[in-house]
PDB file of N, CA and C in Angstrom:
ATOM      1  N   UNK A   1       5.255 -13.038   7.124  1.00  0.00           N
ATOM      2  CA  UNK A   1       4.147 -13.925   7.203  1.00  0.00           C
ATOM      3  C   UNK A   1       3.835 -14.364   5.783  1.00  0.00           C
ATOM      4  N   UNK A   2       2.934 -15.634   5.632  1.00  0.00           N
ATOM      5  CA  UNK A   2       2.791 -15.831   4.337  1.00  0.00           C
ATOM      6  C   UNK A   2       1.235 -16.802   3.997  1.00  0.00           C
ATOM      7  N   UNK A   3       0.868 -16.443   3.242  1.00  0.00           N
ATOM      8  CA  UNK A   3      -0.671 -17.264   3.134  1.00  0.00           C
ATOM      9  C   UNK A   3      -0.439 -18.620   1.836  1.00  0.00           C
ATOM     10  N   UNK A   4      -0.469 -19.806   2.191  1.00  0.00           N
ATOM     11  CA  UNK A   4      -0.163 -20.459   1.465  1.00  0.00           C
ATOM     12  C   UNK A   4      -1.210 -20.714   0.701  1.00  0.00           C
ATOM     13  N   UNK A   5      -2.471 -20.335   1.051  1.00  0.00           N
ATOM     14  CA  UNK A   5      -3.698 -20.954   0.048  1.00  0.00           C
ATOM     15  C   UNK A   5      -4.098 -20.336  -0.991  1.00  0.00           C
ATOM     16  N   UNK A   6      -4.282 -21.061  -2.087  1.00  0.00           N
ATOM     17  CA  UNK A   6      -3.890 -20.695  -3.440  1.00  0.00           C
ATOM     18  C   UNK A   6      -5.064 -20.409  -3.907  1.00  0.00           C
ATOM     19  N   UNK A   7      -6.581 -20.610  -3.478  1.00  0.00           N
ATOM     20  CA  UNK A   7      -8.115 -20.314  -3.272  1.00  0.00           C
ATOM     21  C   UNK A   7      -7.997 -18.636  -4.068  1.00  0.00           C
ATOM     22  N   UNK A   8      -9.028 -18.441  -4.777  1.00  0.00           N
ATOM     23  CA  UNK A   8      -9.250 -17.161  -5.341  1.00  0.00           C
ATOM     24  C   UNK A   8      -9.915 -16.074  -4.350  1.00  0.00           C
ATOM     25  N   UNK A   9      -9.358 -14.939  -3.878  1.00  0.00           N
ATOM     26  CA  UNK A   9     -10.595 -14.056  -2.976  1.00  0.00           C
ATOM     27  C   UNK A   9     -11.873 -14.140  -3.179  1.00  0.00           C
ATOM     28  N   UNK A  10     -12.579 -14.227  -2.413  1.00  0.00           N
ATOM     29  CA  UNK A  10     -12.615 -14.036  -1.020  1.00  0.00           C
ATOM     30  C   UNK A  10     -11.915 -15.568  -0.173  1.00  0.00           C
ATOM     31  N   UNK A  11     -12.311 -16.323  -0.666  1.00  0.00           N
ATOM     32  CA  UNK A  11     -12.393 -17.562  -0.045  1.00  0.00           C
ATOM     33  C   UNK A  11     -10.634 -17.812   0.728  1.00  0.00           C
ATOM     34  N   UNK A  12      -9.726 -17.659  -0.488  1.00  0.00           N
ATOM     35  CA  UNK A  12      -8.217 -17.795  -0.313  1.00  0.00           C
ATOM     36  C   UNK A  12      -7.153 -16.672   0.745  1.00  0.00           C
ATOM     37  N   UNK A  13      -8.225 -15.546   0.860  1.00  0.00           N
ATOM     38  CA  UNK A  13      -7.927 -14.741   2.161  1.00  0.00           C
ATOM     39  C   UNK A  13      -7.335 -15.509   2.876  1.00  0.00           C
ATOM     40  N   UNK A  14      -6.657 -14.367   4.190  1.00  0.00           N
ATOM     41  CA  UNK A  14      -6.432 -14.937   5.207  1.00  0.00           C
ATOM     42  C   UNK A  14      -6.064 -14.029   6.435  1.00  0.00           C
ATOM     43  N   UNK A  15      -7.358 -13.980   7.544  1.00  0.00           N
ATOM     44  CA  UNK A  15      -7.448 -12.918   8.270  1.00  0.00           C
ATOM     45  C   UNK A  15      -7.083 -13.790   9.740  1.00  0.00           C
ATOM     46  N   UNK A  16      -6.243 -13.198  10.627  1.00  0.00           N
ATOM     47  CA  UNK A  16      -5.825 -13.551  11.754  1.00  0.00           C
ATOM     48  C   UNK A  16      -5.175 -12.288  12.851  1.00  0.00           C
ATOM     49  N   UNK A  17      -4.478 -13.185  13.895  1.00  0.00           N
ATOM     50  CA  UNK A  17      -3.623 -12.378  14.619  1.00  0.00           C
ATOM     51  C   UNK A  17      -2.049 -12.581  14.665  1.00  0.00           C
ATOM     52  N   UNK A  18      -1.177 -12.082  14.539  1.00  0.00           N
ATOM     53  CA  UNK A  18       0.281 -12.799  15.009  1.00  0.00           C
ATOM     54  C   UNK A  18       0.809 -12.079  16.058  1.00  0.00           C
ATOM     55  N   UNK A  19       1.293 -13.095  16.796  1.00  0.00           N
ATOM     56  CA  UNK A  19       1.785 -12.526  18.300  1.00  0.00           C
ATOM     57  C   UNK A  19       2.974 -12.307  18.460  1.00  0.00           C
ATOM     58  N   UNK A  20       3.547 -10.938  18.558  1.00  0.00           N
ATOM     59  CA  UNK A  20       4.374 -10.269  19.027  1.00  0.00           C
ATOM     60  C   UNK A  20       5.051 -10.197  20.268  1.00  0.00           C
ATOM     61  N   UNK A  21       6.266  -9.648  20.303  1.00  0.00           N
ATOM     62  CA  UNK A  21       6.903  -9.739  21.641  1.00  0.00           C
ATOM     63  C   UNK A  21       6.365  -8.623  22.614  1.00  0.00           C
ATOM     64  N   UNK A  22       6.292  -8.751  23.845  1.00  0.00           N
ATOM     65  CA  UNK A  22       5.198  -7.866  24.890  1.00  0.00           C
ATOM     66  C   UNK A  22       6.167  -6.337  25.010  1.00  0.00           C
ATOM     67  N   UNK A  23       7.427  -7.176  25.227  1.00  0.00           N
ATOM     68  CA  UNK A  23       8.305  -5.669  25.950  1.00  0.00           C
ATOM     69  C   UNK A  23       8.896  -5.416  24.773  1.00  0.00           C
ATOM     70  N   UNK A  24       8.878  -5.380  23.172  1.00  0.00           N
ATOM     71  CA  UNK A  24       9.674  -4.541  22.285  1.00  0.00           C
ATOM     72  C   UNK A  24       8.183  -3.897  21.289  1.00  0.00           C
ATOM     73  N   UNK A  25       6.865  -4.080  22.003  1.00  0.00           N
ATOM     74  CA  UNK A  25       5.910  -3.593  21.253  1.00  0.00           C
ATOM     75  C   UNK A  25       5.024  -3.436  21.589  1.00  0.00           C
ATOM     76  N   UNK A  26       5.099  -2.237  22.354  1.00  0.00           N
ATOM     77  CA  UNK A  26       4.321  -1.312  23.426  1.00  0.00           C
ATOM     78  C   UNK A  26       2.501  -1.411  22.818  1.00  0.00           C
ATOM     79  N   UNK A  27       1.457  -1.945  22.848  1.00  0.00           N
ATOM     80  CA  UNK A  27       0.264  -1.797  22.868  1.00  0.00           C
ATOM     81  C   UNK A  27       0.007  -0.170  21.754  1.00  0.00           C
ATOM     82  N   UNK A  28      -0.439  -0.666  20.864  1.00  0.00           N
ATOM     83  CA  UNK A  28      -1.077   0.851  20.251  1.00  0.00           C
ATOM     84  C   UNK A  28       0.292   1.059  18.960  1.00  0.00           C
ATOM     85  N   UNK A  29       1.605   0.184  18.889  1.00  0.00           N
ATOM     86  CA  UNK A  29       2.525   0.270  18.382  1.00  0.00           C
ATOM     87  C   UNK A  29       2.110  -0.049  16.719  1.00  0.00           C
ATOM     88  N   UNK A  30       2.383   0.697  15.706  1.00  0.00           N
ATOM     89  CA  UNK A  30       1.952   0.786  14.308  1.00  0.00           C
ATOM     90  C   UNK A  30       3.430   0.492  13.628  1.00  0.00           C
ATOM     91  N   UNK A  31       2.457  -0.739  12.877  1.00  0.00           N
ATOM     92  CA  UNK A  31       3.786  -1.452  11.606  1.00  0.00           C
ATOM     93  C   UNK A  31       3.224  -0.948  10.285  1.00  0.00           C
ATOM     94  N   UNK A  32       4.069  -1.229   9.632  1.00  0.00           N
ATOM     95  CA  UNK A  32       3.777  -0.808   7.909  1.00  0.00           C
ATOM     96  C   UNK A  32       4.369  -2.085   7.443  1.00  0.00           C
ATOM     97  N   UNK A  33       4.036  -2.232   5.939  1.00  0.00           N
ATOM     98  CA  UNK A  33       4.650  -3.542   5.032  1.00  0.00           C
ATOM     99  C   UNK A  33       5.646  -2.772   4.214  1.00  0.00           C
ATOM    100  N   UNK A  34       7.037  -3.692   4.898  1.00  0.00           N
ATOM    101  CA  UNK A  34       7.884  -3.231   4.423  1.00  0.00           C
ATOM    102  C   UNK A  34       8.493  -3.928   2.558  1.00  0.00           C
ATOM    103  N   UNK A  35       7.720  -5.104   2.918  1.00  0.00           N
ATOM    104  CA  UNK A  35       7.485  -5.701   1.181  1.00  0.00           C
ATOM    105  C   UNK A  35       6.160  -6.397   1.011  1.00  0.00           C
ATOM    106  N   UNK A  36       5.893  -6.560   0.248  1.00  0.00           N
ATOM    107  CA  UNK A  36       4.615  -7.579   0.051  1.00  0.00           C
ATOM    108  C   UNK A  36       4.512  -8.029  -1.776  1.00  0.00           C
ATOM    109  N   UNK A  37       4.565  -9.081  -1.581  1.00  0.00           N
ATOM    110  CA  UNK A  37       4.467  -9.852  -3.262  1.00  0.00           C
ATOM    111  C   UNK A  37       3.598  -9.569  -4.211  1.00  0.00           C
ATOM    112  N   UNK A  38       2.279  -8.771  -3.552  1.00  0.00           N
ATOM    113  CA  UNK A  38       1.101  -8.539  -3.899  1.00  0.00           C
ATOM    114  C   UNK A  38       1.058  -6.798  -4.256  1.00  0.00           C
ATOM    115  N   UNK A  39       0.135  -6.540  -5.132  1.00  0.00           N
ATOM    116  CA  UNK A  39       0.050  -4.893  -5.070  1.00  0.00           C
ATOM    117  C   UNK A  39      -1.346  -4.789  -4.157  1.00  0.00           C
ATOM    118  N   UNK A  40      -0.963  -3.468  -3.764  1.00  0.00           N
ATOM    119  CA  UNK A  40      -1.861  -2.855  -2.137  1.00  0.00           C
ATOM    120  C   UNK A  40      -2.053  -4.038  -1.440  1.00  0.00           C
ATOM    121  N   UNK A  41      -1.019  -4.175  -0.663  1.00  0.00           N
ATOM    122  CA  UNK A  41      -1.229  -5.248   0.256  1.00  0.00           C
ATOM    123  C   UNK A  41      -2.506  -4.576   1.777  1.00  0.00           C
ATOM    124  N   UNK A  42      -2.459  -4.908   2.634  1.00  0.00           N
ATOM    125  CA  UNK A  42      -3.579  -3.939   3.941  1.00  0.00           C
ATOM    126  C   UNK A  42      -2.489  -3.923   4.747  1.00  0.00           C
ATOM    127  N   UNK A  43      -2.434  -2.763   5.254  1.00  0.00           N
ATOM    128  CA  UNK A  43      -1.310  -2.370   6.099  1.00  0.00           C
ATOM    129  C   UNK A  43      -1.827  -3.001   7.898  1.00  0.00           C
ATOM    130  N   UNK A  44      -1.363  -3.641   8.020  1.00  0.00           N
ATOM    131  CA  UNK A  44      -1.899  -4.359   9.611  1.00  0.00           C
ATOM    132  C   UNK A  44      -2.423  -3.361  10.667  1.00  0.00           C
ATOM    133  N   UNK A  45      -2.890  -3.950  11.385  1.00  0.00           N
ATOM    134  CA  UNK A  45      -3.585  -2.945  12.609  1.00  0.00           C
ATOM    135  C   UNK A  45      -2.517  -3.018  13.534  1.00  0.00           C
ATOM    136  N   UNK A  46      -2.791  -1.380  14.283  1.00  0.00           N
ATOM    137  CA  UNK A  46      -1.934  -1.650  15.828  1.00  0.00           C
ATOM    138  C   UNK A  46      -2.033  -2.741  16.968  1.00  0.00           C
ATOM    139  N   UNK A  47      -0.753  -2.854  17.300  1.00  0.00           N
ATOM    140  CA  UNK A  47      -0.190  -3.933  18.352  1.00  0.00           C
ATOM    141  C   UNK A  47      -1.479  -3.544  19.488  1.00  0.00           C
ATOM    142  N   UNK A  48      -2.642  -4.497  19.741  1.00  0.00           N
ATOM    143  CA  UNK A  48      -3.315  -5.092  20.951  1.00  0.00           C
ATOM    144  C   UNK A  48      -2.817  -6.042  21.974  1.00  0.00           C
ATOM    145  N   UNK A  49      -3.305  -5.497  22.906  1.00  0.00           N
ATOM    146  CA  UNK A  49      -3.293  -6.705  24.093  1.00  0.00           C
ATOM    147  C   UNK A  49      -4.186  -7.182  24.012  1.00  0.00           C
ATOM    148  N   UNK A  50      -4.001  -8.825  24.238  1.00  0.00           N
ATOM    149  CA  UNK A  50      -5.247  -9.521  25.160  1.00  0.00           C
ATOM    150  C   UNK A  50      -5.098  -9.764  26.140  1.00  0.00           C
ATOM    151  N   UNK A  51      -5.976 -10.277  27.335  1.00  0.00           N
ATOM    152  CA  UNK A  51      -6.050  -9.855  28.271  1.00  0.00           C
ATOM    153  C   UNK A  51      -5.961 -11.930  28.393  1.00  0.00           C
ATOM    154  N   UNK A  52      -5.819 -12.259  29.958  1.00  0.00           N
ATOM    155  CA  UNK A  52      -5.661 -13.300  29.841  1.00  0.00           C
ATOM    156  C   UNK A  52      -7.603 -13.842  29.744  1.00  0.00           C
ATOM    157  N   UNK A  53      -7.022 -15.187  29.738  1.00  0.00           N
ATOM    158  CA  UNK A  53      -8.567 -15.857  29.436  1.00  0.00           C
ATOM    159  C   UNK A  53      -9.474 -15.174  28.081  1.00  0.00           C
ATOM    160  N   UNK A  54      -8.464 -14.359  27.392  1.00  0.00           N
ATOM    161  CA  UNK A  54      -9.426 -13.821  26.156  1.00  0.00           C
ATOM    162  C   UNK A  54      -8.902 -14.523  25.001  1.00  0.00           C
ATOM    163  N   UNK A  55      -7.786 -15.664  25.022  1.00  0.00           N
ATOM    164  CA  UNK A  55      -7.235 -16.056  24.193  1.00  0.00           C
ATOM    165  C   UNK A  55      -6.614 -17.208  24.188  1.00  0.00           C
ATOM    166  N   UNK A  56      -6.596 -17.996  23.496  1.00  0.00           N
ATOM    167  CA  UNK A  56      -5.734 -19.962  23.801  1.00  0.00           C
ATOM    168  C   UNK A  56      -4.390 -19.996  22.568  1.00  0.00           C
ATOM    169  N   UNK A  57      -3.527 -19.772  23.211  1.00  0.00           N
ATOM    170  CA  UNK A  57      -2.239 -20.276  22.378  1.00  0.00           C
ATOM    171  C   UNK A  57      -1.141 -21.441  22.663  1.00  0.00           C
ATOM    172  N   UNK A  58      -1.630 -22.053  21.549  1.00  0.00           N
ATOM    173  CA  UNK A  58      -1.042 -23.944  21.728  1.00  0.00           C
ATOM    174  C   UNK A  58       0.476 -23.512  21.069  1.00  0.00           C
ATOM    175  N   UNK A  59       1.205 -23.684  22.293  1.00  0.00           N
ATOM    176  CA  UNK A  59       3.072 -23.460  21.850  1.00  0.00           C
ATOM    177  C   UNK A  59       3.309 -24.958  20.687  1.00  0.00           C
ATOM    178  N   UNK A  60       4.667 -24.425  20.128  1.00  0.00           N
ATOM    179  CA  UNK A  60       5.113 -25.613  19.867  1.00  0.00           C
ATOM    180  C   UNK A  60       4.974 -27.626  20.197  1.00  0.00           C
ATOM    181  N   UNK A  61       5.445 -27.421  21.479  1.00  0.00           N
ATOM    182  CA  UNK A  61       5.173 -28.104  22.513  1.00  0.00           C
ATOM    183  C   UNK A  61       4.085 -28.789  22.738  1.00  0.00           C
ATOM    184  N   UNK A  62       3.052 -28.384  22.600  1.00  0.00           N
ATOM    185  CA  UNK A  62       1.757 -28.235  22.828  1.00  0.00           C
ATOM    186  C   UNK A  62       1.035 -27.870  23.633  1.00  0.00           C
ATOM    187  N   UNK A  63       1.703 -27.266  24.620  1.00  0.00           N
ATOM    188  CA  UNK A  63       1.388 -26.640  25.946  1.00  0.00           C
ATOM    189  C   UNK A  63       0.372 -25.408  25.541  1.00  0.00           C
ATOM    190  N   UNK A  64      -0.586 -25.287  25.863  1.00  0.00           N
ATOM    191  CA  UNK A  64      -1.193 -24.328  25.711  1.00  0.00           C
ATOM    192  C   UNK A  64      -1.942 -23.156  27.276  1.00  0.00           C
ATOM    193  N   UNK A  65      -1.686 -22.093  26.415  1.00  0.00           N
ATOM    194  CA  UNK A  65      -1.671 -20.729  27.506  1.00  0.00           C
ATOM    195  C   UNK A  65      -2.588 -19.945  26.984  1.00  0.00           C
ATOM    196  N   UNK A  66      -3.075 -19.099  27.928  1.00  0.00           N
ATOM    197  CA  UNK A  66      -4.028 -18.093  28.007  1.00  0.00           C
ATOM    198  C   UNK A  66      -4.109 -16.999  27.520  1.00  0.00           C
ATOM    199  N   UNK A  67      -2.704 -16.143  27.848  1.00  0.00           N
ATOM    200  CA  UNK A  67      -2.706 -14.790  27.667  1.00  0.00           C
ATOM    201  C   UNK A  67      -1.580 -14.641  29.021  1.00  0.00           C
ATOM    202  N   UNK A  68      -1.438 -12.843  28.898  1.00  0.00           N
ATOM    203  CA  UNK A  68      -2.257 -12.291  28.326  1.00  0.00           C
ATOM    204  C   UNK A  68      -0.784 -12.014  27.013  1.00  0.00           C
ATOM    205  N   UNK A  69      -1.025 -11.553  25.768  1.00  0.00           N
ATOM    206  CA  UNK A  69      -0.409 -11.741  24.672  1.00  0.00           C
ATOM    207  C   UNK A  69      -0.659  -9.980  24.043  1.00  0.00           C
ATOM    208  N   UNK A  70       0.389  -9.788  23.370  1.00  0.00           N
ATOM    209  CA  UNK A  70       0.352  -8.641  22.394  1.00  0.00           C
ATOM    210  C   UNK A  70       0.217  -9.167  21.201  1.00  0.00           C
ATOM    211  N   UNK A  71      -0.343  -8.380  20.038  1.00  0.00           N
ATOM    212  CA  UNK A  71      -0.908  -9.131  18.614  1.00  0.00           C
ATOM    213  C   UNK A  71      -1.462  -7.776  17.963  1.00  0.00           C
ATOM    214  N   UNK A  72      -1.167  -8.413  16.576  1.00  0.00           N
ATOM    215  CA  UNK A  72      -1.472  -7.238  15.773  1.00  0.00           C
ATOM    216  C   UNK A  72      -2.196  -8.168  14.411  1.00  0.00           C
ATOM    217  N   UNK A  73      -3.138  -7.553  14.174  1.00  0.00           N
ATOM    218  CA  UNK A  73      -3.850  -8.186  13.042  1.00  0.00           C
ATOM    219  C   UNK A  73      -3.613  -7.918  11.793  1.00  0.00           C
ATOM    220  N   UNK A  74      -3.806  -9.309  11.154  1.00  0.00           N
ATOM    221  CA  UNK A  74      -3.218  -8.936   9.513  1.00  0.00           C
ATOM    222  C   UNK A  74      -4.320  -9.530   8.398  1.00  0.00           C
ATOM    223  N   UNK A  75      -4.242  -8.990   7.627  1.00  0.00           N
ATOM    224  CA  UNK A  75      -4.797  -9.409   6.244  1.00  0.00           C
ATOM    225  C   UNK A  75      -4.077 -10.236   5.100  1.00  0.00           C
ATOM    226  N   UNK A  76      -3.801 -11.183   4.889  1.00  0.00           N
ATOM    227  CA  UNK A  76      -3.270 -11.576   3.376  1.00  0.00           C
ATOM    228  C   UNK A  76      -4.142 -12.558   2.247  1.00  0.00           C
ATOM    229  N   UNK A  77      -3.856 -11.972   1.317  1.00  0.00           N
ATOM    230  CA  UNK A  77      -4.243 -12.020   0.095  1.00  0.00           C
ATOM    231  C   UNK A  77      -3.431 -13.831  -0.229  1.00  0.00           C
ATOM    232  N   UNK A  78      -4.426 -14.505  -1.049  1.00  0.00           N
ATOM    233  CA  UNK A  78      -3.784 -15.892  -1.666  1.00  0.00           C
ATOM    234  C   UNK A  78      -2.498 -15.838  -2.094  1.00  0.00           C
ATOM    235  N   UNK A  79      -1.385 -16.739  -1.347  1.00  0.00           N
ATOM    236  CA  UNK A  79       0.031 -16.540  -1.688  1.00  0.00           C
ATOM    237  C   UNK A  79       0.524 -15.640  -1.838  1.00  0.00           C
ATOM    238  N   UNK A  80      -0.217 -14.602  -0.747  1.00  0.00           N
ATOM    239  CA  UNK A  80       0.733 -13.361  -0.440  1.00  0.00           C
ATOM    240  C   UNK A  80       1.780 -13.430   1.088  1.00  0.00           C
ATOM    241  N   UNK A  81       3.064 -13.157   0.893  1.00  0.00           N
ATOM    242  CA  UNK A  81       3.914 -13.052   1.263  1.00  0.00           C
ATOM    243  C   UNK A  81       4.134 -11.396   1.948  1.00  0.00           C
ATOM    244  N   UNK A  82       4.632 -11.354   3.592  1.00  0.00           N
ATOM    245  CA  UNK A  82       4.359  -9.647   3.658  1.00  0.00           C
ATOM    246  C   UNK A  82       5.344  -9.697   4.865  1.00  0.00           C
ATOM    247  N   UNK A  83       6.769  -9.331   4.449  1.00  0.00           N
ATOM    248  CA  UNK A  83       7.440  -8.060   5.799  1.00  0.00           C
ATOM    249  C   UNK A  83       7.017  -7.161   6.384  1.00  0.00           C
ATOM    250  N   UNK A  84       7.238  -7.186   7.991  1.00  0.00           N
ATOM    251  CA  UNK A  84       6.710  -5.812   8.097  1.00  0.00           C
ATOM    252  C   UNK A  84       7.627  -5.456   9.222  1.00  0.00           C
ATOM    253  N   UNK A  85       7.328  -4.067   9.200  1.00  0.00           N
ATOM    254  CA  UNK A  85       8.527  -3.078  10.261  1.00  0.00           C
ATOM    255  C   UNK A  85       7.307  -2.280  10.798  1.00  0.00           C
ATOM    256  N   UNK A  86       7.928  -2.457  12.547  1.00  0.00           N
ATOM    257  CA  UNK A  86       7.264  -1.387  13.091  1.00  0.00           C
ATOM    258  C   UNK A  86       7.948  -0.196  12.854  1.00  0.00           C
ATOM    259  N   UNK A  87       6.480   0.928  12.787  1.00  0.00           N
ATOM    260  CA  UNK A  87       6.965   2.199  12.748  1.00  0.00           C
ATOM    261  C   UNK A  87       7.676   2.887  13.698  1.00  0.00           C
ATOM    262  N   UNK A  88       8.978   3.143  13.838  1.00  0.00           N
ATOM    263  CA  UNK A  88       9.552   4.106  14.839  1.00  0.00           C
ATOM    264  C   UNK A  88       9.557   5.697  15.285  1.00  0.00           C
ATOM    265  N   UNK A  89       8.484   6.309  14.570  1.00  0.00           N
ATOM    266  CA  UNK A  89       8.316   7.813  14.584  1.00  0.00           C
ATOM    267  C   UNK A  89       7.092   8.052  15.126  1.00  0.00           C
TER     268      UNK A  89
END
């Protein structure tokens, strides 16, 4: 993932969700940053469900859907750049 805005913290933050695949990331599933451009990057929260109607995601396409979606929340820092690997243990 990557935060393109070049804004000084707080403002240049950038707090969201990114949506994950349902069947390779079981709900409650914990990633770590496996690089990040930044020092102490925030290590993301565990993989949530939403439930349908708790959420609007406009595809490519523009088709937009409900749910229900797996997602894990992230933090990045202005023009921070961040791999991440779920934890397998």
């Amino acid at each position: 993932m990557a935060n393109a805005n070049t804004n000084p913290p707080p403002n240049g933050n950038w707090r969201g969700q990114v949506i994950v695949d349902m069947s390779l990331n079981p709900e409650g599933s914990a990633y770590q940053v496996l690089f990040s451009n930044k020092r102490n990057p925030i290590v993301p929260q565990p993989v949530a469900r939403k439930a349908v109607n708790t959420v609007q995601v406009t595809e490519f396409n523009g088709a937009v859907s409900s749910g229900p979606v797996h997602c894990i929340g992230v933090d990045l820092q202005p023009m921070e750049i961040q791999i991440l690997e779920r934890n397998n243990g």
